[in-house]
C-alpha atoms as a PDB file:
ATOM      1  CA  UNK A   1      14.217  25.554  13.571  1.00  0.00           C
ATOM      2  CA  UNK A   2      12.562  27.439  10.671  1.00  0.00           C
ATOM      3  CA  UNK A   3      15.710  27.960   8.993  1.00  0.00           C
ATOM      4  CA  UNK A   4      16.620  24.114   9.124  1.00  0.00           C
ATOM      5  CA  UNK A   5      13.825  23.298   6.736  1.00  0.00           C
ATOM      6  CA  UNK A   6      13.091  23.164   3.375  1.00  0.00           C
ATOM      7  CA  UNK A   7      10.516  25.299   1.004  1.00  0.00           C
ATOM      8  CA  UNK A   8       8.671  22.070   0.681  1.00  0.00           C
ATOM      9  CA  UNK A   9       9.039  20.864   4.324  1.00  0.00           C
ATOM     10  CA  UNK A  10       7.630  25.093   5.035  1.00  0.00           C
ATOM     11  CA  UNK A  11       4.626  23.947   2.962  1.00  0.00           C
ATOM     12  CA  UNK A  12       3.572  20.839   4.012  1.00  0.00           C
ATOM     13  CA  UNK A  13       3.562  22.130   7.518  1.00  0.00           C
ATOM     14  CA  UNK A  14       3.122  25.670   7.087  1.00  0.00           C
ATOM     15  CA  UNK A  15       1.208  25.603   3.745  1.00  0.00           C
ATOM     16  CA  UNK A  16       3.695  29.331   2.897  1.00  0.00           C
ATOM     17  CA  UNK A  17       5.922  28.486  -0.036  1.00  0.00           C
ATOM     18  CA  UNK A  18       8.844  30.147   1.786  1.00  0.00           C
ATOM     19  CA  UNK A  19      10.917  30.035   5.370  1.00  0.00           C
ATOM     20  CA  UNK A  20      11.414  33.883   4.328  1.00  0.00           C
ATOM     21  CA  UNK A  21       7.721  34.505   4.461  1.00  0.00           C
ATOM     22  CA  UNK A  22       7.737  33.349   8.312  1.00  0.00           C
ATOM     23  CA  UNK A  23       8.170  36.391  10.783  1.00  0.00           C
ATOM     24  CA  UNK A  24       8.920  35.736  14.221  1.00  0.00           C
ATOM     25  CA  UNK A  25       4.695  37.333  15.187  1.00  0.00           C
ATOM     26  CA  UNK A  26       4.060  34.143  12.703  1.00  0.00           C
ATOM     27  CA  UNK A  27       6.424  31.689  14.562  1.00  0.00           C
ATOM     28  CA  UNK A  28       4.776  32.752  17.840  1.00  0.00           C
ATOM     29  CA  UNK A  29       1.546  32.588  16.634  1.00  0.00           C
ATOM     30  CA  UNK A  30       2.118  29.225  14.701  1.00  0.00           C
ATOM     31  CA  UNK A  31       3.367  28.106  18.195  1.00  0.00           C
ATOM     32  CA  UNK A  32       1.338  29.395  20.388  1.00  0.00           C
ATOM     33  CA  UNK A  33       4.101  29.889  22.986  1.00  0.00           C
ATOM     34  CA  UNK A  34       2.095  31.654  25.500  1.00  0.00           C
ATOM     35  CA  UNK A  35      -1.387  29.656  24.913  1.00  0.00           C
ATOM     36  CA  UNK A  36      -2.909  27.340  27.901  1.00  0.00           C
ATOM     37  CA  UNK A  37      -4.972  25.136  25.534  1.00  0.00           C
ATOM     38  CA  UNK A  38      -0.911  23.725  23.462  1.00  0.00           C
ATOM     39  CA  UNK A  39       1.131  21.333  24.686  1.00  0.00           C
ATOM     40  CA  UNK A  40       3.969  21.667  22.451  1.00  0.00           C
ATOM     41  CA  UNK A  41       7.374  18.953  22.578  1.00  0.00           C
ATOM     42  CA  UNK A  42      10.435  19.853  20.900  1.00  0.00           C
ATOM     43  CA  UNK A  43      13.534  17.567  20.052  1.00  0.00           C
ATOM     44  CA  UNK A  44      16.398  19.520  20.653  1.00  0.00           C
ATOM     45  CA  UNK A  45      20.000  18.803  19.854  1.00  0.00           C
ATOM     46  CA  UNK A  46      23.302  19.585  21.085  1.00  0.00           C
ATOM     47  CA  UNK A  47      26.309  20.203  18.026  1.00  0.00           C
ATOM     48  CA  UNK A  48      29.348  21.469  18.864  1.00  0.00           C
ATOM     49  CA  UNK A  49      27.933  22.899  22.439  1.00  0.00           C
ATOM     50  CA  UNK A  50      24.777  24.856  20.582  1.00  0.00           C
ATOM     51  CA  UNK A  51      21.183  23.822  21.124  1.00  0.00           C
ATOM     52  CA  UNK A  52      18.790  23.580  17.696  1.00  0.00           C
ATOM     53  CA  UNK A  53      15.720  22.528  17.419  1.00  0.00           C
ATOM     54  CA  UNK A  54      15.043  19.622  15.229  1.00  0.00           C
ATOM     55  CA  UNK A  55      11.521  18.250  15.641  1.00  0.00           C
ATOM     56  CA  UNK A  56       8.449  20.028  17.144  1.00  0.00           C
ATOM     57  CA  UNK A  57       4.948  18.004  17.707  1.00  0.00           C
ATOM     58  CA  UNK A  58       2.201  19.842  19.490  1.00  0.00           C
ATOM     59  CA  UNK A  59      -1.911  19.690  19.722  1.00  0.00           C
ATOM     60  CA  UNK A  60      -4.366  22.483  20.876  1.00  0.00           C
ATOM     61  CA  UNK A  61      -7.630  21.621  22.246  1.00  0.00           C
ATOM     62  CA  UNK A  62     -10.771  23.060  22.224  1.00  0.00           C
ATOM     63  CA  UNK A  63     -12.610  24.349  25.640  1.00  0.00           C
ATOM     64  CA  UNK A  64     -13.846  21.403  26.797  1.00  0.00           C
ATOM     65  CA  UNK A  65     -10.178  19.927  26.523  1.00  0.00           C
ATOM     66  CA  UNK A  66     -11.386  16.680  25.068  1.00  0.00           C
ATOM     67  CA  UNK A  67     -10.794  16.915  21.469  1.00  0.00           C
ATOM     68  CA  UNK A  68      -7.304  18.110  19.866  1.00  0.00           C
ATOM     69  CA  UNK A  69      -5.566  19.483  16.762  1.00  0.00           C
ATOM     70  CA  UNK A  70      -2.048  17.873  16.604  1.00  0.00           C
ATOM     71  CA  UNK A  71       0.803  18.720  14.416  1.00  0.00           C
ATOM     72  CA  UNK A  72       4.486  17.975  13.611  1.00  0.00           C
ATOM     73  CA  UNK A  73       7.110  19.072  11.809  1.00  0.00           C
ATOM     74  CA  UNK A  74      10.694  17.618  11.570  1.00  0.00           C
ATOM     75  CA  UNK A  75      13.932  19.077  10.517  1.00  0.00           C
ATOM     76  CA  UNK A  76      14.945  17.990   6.763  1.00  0.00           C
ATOM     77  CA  UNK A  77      18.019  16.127   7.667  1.00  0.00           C
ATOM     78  CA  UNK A  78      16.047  14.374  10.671  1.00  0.00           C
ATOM     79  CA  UNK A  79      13.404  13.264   8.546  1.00  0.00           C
ATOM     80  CA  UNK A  80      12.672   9.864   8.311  1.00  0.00           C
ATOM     81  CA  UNK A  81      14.857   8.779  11.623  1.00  0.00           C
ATOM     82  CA  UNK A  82      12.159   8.071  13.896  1.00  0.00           C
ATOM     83  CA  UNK A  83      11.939  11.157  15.066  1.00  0.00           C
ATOM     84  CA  UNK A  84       8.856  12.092  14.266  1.00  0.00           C
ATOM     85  CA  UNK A  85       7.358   8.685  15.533  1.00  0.00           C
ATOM     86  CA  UNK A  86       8.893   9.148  18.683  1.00  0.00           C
ATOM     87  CA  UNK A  87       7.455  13.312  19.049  1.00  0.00           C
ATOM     88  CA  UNK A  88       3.945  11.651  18.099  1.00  0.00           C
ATOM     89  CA  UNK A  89       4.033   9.020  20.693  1.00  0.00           C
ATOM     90  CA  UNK A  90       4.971  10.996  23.703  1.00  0.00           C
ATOM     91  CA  UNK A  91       2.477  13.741  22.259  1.00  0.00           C
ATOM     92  CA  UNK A  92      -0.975  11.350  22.055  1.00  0.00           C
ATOM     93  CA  UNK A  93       0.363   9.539  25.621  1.00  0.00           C
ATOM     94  CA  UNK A  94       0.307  13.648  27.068  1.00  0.00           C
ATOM     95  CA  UNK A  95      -2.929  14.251  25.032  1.00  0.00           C
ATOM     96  CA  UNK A  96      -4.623  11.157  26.442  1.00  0.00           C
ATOM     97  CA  UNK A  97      -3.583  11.760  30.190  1.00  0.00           C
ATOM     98  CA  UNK A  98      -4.639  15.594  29.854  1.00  0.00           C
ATOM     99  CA  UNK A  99      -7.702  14.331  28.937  1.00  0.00           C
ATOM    100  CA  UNK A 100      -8.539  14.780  25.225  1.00  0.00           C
ATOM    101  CA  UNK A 101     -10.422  11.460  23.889  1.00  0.00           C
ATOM    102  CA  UNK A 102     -10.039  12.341  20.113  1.00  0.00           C
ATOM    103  CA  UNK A 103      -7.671  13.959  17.989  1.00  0.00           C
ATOM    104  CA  UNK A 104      -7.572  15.223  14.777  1.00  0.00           C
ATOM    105  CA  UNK A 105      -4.781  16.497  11.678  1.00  0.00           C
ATOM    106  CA  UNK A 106      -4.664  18.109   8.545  1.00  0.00           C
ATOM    107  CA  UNK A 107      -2.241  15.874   5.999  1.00  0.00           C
ATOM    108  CA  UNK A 108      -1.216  17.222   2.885  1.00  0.00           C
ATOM    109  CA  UNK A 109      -2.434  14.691  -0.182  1.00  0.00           C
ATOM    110  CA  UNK A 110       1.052  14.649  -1.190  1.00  0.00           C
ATOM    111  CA  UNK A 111       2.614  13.959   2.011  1.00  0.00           C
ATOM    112  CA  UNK A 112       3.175  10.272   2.059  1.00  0.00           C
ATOM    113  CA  UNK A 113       5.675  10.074   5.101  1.00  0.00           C
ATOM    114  CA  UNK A 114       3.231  11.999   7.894  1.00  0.00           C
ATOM    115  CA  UNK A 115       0.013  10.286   6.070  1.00  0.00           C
ATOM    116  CA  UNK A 116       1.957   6.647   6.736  1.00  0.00           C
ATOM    117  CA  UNK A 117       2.836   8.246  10.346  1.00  0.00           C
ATOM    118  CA  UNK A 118      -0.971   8.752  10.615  1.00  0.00           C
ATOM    119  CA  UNK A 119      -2.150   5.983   9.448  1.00  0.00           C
ATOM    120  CA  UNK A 120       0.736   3.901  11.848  1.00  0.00           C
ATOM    121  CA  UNK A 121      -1.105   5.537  14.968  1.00  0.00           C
ATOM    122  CA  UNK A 122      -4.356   4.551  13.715  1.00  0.00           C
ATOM    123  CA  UNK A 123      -5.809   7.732  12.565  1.00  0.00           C
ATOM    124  CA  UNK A 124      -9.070   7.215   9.728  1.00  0.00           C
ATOM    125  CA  UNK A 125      -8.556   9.419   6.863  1.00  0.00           C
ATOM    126  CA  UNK A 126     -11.784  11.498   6.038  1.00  0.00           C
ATOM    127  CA  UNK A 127     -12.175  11.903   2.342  1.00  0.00           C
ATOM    128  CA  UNK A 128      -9.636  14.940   0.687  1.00  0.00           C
ATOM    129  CA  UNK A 129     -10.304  18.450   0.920  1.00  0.00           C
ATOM    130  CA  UNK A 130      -9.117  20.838  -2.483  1.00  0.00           C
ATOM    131  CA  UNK A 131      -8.081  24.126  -1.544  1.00  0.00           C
ATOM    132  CA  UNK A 132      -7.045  26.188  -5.144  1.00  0.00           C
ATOM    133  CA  UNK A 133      -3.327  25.754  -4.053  1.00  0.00           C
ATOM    134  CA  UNK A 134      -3.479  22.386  -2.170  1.00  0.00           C
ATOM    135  CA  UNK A 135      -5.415  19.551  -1.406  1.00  0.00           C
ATOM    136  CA  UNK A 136      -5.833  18.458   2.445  1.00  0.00           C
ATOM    137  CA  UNK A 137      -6.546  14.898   4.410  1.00  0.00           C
ATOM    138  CA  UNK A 138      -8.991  15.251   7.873  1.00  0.00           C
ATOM    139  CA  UNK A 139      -7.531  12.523   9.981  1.00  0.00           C
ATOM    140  CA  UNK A 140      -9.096  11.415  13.175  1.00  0.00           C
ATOM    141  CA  UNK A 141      -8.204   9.251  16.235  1.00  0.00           C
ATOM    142  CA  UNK A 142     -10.192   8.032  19.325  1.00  0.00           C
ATOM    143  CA  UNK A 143      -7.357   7.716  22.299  1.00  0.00           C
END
């Protein structure tokens, strides 16, 4: 899926300028693949009878299991479809009946599309956060 996004799509999600500057030990640990505390969804599509990845959503939880990190990142050319609404919904229904009562993201300040996807679920936006390269949004849910 890496290679179906953009530099800026990399950043927003990734904050690394570049798809090239993703190894597969950063994919894996970006992922979490083989970590109890993710639950990870992935839109996959069939084209021309091969399977690519489009969409991933995912939250880890701390050790009590009640409060979660989510994230998502969608495909360039499946941006603004839905796609990403429909990821997020299935993910906070999972997060809710796994138990996690609160969940939190990181937004990019110049995000607008997955700040309006927050801000659609419900999520409060904590006040911004500047980093020398970027400037960050705390969101926060109660489920």
């Amino acid at each position: 899926m890496f290679s179906s996004v953009s530099d800026d799509t990399m950043f927003r999600r990734f904050h690394r300028r570049s798809q090239k500057a993703v190894t597969e030990a950063d994919a894996q640990e970006m992922l979490r693949l083989d970590d109890r505390d993710v639950t990870s969804l992935t839109a996959i599509v069939r084209k021309d009878h091969t399977e690519q990845a489009v969409g991933e959503a995912c939250y880890v939880t701390n050790s009590s299991g009640e409060l979660a990190e989510a994230e998502v990142v969608i495909a360039d050319e499946w941006q603004n479809l839905g796609l990403g609404t429909a990821l997020f919904t299935d993910l906070l229904a999972e997060a809710k009946r796994g138990g996690v009562s609160k969940v939190f993201a990181y937004f990019d300040v110049e995000n607008g599309a997955v700040i309006h996807l927050g801000q659609k679920f419900g999520f409060k936006l904590a006040p911004k956060e500047i980093r020398p390269d970027y400037s960050m949004l705390k969101a926060e849910i109660t489920i």
